[in-house]
Protein backbone atom coordinates (compact mmCIF):
# COMPACT_ATOMS: atom_id res chain seq x y z
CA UNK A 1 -225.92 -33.39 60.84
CA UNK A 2 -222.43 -31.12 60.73
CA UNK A 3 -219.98 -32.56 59.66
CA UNK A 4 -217.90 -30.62 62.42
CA UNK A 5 -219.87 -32.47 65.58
CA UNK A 6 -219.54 -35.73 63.77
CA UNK A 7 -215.96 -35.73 63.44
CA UNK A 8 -215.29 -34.31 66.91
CA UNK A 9 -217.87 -37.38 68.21
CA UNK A 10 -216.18 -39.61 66.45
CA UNK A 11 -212.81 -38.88 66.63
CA UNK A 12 -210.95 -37.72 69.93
CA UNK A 13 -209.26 -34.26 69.91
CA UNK A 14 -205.72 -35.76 70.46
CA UNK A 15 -206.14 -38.36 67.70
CA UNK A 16 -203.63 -36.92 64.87
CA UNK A 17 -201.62 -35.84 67.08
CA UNK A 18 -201.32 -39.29 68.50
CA UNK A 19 -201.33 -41.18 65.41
CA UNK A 20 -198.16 -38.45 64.49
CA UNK A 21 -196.76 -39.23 67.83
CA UNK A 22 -196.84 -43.41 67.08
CA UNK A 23 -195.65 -42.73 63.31
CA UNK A 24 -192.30 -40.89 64.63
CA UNK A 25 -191.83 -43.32 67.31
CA UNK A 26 -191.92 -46.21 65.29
CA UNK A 27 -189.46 -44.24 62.45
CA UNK A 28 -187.08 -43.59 65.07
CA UNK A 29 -187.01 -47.20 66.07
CA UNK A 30 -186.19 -48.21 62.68
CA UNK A 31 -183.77 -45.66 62.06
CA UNK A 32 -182.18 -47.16 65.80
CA UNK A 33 -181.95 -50.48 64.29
CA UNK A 34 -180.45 -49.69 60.93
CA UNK A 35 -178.16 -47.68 62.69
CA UNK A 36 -177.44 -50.64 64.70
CA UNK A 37 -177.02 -53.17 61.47
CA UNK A 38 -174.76 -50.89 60.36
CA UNK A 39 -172.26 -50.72 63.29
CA UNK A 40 -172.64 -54.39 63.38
CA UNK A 41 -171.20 -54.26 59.63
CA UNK A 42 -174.51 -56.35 58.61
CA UNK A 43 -175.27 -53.61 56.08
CA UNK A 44 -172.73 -51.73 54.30
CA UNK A 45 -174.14 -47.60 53.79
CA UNK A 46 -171.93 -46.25 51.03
């Protein structure tokens, strides 16, 4: 078996780019909410 019809079997062809689409997501969230913390005067960011 190639490894190359395995992977595209098993795998969709979107898949990194959707798991890299869900990673920046969520990092922009967080950086939303620290942001957020911040103005609030929760945190203090020297």
């Amino acid at each position: 078996m190639e490894f190359g019809k395995l992977k595209e079997k098993n795998f969709p062809k979107d898949f990194t780019w959707g798991v890299a689409t869900s990673a920046y997501q969520t990092e922009g969230a967080l950086e939303k909410r620290w942001q957020r913390l911040v103005d609030l005067g929760c945190i203090y960011q020297p």
